[in-house]
C-alpha atoms as a PDB file:
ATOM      1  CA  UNK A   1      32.515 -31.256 -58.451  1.00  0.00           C
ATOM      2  CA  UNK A   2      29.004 -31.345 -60.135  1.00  0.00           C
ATOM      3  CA  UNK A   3      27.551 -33.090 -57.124  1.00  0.00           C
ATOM      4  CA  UNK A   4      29.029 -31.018 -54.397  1.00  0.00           C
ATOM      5  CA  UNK A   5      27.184 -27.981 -56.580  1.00  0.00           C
ATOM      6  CA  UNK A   6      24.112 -29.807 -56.706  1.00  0.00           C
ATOM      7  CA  UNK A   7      24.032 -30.842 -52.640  1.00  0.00           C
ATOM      8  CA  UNK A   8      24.253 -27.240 -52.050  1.00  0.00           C
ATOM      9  CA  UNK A   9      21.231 -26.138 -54.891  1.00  0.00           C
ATOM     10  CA  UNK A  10      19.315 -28.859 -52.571  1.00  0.00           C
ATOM     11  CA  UNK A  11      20.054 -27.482 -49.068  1.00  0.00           C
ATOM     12  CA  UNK A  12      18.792 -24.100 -50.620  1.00  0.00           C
ATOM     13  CA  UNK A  13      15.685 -25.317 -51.666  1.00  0.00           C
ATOM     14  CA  UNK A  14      15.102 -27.539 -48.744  1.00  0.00           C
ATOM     15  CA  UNK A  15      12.815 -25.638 -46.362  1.00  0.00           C
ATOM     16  CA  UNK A  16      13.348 -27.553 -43.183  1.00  0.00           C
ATOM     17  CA  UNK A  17      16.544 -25.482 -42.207  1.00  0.00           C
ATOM     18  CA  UNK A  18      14.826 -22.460 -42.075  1.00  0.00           C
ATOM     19  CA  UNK A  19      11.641 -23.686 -40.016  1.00  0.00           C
ATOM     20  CA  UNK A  20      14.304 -24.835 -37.522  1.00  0.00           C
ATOM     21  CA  UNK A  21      15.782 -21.367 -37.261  1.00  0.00           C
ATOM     22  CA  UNK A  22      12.471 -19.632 -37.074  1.00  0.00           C
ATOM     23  CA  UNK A  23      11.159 -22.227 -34.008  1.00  0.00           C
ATOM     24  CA  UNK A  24      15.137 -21.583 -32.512  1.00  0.00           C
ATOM     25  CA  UNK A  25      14.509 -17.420 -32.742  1.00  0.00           C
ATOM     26  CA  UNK A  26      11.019 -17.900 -31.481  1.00  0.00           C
ATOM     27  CA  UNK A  27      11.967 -19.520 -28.525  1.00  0.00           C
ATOM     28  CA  UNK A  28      14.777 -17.455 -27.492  1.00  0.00           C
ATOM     29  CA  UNK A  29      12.066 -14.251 -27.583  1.00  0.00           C
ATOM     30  CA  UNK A  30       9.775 -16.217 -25.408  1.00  0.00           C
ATOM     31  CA  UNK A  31      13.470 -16.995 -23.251  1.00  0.00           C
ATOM     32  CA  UNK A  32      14.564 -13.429 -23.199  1.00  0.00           C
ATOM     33  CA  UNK A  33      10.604 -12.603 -22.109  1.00  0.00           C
ATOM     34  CA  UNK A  34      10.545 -14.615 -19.564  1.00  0.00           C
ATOM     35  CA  UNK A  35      13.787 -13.340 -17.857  1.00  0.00           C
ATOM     36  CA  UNK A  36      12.523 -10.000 -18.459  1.00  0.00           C
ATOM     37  CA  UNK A  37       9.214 -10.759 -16.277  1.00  0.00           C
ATOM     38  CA  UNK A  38      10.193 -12.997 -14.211  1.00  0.00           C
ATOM     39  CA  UNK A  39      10.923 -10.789 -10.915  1.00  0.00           C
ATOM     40  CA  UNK A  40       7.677  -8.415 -11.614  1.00  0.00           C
ATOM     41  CA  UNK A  41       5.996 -12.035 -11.545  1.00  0.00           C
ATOM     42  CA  UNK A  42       7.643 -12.848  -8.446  1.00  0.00           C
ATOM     43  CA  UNK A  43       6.985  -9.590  -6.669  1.00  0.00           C
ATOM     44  CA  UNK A  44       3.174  -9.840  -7.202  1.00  0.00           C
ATOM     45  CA  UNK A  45       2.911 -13.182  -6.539  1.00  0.00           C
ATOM     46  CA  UNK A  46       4.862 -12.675  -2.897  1.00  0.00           C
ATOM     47  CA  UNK A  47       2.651  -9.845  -2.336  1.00  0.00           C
ATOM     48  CA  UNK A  48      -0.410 -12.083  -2.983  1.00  0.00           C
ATOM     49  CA  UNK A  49       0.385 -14.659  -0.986  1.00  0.00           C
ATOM     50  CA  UNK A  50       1.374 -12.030   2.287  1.00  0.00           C
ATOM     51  CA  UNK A  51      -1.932 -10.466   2.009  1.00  0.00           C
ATOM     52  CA  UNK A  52      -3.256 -14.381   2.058  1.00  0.00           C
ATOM     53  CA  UNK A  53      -1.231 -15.381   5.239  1.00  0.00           C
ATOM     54  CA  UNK A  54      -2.075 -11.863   7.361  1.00  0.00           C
ATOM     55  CA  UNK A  55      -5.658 -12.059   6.335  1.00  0.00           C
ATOM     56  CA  UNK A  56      -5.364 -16.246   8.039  1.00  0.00           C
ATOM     57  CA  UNK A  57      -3.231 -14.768  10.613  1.00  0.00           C
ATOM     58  CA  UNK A  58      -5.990 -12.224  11.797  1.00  0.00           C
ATOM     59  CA  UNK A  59      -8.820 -14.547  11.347  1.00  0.00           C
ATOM     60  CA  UNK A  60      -7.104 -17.859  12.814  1.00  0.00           C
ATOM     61  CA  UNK A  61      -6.128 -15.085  16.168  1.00  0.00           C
ATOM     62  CA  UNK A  62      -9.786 -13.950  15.960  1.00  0.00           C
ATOM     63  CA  UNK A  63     -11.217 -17.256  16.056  1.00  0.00           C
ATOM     64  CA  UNK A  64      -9.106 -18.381  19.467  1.00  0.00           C
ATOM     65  CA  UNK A  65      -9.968 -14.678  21.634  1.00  0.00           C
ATOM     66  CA  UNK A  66     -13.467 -15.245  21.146  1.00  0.00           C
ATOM     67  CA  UNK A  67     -16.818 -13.073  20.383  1.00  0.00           C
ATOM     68  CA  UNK A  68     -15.723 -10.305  22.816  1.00  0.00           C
ATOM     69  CA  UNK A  69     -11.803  -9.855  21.451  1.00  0.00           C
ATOM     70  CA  UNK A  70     -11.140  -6.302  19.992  1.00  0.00           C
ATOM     71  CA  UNK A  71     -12.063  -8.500  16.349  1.00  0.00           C
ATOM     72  CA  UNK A  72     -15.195  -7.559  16.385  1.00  0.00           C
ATOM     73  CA  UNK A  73     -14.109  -3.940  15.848  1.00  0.00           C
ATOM     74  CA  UNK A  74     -12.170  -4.128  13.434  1.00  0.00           C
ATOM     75  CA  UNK A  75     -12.867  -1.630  10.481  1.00  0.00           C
ATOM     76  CA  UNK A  76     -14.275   1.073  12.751  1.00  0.00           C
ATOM     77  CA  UNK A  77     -13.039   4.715  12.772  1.00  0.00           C
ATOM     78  CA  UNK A  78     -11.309   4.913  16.469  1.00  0.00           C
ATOM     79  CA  UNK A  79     -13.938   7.408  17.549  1.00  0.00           C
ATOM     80  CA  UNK A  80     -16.588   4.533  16.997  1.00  0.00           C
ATOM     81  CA  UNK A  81     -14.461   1.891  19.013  1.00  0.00           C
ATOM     82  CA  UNK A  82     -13.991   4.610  21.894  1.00  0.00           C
ATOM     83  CA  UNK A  83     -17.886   4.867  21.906  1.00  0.00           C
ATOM     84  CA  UNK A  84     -19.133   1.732  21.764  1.00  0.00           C
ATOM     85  CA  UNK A  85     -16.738  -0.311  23.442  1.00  0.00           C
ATOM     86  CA  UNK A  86     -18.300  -2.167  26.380  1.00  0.00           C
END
């Protein structure tokens, strides 16, 4: 009986439980964070990559119509592409 008293007076002082708990509760906030963020994350990262693939888009159909395709005004207010347009 003595030593079953004595195991458990050296589990209590034994430190090692209680880092394993702390890394254990750590990781399950950085879990729970994750899942939390995750589909804001996704959302801005879709968004990014649209604006990446209309920007190519424009620029690759720009690039095949030539110097004279309506590229050129791009940007302009409609009363300046009425104006100047050839």
């Amino acid at each position: 009986m003595n030593t079953m008293f004595e195991g458990i007076k050296r589990f209590a002082r034994e430190e090692d439980g209680a880092a394993g708990i702390e890394y254990a509760l750590l990781l399950a906030f950085v879990a729970l964070c994750m899942v939390t963020a995750g589909p804001l994350i996704k959302t801005a990262v879709t968004t990014i990559w649209t604006n990446i693939q209309t920007a190519l888009t424009a620029a690759a159909w720009c690039g095949t119509h030539g110097p004279d395709s309506l590229c050129r005004w791009q940007g302009r207010s409609e009363h300046e592409r009425k104006s100047q347009h050839p």
